[in-house]
C-alpha atoms as a PDB file:
ATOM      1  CA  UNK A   1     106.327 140.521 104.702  1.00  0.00           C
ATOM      2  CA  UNK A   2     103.897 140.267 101.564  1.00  0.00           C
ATOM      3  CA  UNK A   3     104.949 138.055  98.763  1.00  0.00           C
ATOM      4  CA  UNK A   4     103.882 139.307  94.743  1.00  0.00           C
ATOM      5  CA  UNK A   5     101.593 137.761  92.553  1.00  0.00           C
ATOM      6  CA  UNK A   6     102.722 138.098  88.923  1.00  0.00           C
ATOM      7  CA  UNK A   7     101.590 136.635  85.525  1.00  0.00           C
ATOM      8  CA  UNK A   8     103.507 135.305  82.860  1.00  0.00           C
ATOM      9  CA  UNK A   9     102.109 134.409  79.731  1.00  0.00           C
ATOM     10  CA  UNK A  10      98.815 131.416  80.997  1.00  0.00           C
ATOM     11  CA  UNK A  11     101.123 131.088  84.381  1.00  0.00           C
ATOM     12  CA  UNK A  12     100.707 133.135  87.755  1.00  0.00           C
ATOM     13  CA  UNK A  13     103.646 133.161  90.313  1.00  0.00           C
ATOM     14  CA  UNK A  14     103.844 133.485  93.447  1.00  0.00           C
ATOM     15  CA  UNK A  15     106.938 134.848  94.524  1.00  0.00           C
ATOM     16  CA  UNK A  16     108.612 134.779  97.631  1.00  0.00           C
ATOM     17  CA  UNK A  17     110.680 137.709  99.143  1.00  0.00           C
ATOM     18  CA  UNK A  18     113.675 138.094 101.918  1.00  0.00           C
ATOM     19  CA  UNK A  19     112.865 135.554 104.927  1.00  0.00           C
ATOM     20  CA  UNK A  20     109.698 134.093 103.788  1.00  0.00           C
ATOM     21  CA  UNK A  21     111.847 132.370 101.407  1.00  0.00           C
ATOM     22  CA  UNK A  22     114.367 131.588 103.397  1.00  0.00           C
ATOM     23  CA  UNK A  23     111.500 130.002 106.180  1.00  0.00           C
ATOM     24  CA  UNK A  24     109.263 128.448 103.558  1.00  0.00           C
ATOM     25  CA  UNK A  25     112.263 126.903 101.714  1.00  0.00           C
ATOM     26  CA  UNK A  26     110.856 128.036  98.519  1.00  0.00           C
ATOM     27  CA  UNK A  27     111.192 130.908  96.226  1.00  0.00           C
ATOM     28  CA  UNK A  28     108.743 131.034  94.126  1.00  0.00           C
ATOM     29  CA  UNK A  29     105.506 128.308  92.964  1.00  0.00           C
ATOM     30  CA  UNK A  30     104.157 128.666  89.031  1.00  0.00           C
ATOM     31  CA  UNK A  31     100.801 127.324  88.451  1.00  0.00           C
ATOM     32  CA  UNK A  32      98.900 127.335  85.022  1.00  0.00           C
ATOM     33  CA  UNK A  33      95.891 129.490  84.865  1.00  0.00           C
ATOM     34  CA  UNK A  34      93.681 126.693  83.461  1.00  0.00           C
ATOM     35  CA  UNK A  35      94.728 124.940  87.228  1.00  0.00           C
ATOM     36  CA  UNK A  36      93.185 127.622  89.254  1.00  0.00           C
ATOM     37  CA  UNK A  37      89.559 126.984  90.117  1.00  0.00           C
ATOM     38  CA  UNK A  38      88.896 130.097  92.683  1.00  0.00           C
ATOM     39  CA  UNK A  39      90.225 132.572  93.999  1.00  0.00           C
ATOM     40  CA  UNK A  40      89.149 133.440  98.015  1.00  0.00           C
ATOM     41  CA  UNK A  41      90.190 136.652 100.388  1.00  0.00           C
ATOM     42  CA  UNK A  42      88.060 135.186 103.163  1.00  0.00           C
ATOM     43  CA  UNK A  43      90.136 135.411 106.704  1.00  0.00           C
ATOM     44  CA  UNK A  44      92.826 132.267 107.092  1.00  0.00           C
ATOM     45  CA  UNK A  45      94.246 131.803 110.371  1.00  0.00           C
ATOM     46  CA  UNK A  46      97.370 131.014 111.455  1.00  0.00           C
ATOM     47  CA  UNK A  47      96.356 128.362 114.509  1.00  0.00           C
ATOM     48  CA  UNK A  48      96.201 124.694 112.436  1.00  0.00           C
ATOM     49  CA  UNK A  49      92.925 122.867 112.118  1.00  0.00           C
ATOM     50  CA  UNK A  50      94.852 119.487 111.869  1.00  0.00           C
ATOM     51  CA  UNK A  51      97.435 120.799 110.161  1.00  0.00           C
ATOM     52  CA  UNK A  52     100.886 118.931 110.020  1.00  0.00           C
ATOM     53  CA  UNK A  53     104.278 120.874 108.834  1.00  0.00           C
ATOM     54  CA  UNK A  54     105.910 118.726 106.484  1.00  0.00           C
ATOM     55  CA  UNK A  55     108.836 122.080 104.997  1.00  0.00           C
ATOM     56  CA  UNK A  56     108.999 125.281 106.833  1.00  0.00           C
ATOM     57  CA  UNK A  57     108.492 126.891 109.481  1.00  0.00           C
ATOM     58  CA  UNK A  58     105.521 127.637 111.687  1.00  0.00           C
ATOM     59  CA  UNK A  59     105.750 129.942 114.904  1.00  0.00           C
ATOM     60  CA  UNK A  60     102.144 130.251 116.510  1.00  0.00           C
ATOM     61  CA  UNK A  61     100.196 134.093 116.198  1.00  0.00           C
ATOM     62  CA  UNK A  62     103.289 134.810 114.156  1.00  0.00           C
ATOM     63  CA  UNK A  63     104.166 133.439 110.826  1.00  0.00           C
ATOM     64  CA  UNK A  64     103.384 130.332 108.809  1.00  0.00           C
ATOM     65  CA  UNK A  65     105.699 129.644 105.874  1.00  0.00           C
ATOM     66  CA  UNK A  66     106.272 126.167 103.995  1.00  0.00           C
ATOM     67  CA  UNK A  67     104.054 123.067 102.852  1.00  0.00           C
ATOM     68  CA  UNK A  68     101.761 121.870 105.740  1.00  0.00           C
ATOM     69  CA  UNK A  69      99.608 118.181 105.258  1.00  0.00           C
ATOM     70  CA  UNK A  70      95.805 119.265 105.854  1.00  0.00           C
ATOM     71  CA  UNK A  71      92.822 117.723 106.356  1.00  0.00           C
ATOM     72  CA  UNK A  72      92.106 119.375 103.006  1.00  0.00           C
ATOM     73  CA  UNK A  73      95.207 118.129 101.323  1.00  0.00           C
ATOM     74  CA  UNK A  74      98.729 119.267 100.812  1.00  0.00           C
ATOM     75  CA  UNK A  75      98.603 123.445 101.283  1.00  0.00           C
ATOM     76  CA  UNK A  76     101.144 125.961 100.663  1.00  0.00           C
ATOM     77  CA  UNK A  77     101.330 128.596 103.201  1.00  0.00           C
ATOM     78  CA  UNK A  78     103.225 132.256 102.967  1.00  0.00           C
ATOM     79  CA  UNK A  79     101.379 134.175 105.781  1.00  0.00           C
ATOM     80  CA  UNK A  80     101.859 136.753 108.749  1.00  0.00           C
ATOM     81  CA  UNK A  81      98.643 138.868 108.738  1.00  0.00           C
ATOM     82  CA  UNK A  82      95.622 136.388 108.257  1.00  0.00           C
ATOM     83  CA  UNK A  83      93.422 139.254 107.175  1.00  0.00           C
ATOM     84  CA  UNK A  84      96.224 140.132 104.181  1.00  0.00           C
ATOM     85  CA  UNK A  85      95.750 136.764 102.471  1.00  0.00           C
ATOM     86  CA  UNK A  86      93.990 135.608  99.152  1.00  0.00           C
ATOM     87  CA  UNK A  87      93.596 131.536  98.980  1.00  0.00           C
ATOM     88  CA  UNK A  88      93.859 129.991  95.714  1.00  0.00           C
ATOM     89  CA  UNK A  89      92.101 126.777  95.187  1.00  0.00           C
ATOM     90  CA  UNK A  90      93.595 124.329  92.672  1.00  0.00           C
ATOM     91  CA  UNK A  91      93.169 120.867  90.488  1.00  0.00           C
ATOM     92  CA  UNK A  92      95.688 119.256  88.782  1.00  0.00           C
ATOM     93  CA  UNK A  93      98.600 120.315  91.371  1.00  0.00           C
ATOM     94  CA  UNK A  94     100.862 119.002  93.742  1.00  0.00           C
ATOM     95  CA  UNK A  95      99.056 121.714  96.204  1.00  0.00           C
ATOM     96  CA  UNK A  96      95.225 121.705  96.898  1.00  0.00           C
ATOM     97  CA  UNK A  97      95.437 125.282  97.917  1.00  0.00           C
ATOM     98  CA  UNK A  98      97.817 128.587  98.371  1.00  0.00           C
ATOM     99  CA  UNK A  99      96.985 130.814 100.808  1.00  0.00           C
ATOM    100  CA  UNK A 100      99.570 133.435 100.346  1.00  0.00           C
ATOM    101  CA  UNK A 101      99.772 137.088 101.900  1.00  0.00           C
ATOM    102  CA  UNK A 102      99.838 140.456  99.790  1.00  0.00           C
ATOM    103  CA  UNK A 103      99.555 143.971 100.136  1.00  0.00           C
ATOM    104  CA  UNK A 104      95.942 144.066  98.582  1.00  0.00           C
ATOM    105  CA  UNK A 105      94.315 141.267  98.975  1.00  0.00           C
ATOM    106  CA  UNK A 106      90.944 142.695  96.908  1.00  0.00           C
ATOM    107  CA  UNK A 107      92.944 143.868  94.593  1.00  0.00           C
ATOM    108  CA  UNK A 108      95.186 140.746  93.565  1.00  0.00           C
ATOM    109  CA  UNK A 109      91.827 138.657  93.966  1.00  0.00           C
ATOM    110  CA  UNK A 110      90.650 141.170  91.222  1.00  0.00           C
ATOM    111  CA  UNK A 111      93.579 140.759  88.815  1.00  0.00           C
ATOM    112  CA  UNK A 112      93.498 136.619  89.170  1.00  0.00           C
ATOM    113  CA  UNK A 113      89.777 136.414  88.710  1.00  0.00           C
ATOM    114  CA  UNK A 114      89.942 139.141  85.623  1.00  0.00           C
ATOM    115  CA  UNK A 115      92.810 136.441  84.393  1.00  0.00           C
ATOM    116  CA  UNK A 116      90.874 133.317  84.436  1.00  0.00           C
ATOM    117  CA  UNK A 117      87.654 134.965  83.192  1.00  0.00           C
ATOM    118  CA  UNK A 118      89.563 136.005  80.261  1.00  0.00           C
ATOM    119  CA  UNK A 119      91.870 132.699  79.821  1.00  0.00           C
ATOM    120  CA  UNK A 120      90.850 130.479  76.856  1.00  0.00           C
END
């Protein structure tokens, strides 16, 4: 199931929906804008690369929801379909990165990087 990316005045949300929340533990994660530093829709996969789950729930080659402790940092993680998934890379926050699964992943990469271009 794909979460939705919305915008609220300099904030984007990430909301979750059904299960995911209910797996992830987690509803829904507001970052400012001026937090964000890219925006990615390279392939993510689900197997860990020393990846410890700290809240959630991770079921290998099917879904990873909830905070996992990288080698990268703390990561959030809403994801069924790798190839559906936009990573957002961020300073400032209690997560280094988001990678979080939508319907169209060009599309919402579009909208994010259109919102930071034009953020003051």
């Amino acid at each position: 199931m794909s979460g939705t990316v919305k915008f609220e005045k300099q904030d984007l949300i990430f909301e979750l929906h059904g299960v995911d929340a209910i797996l992830s533990i987690k509803r829904n994660i507001k970052v400012p804008l001026k937090h964000i530093t890219s925006v990615s829709t390279e392939h993510v996969t689900l197997e860990p690369k020393l990846q410890m789950r700290l809240v959630g729930t991770r079921l290998p080659t099917i879904v990873k929801d909830g905070r996992f402790l990288t080698s990268e940092g703390l990561m959030f993680f809403e994801m069924h379909d790798p190839d559906k998934c936009i990573t957002v890379s961020l300073n400032h926050e209690h997560y280094k990165k988001i990678v979080f699964e939508v319907d169209d992943k060009e599309a919402v990469a579009k909208k994010i990087n259109n919102a930071l271009n034009h953020h003051p």
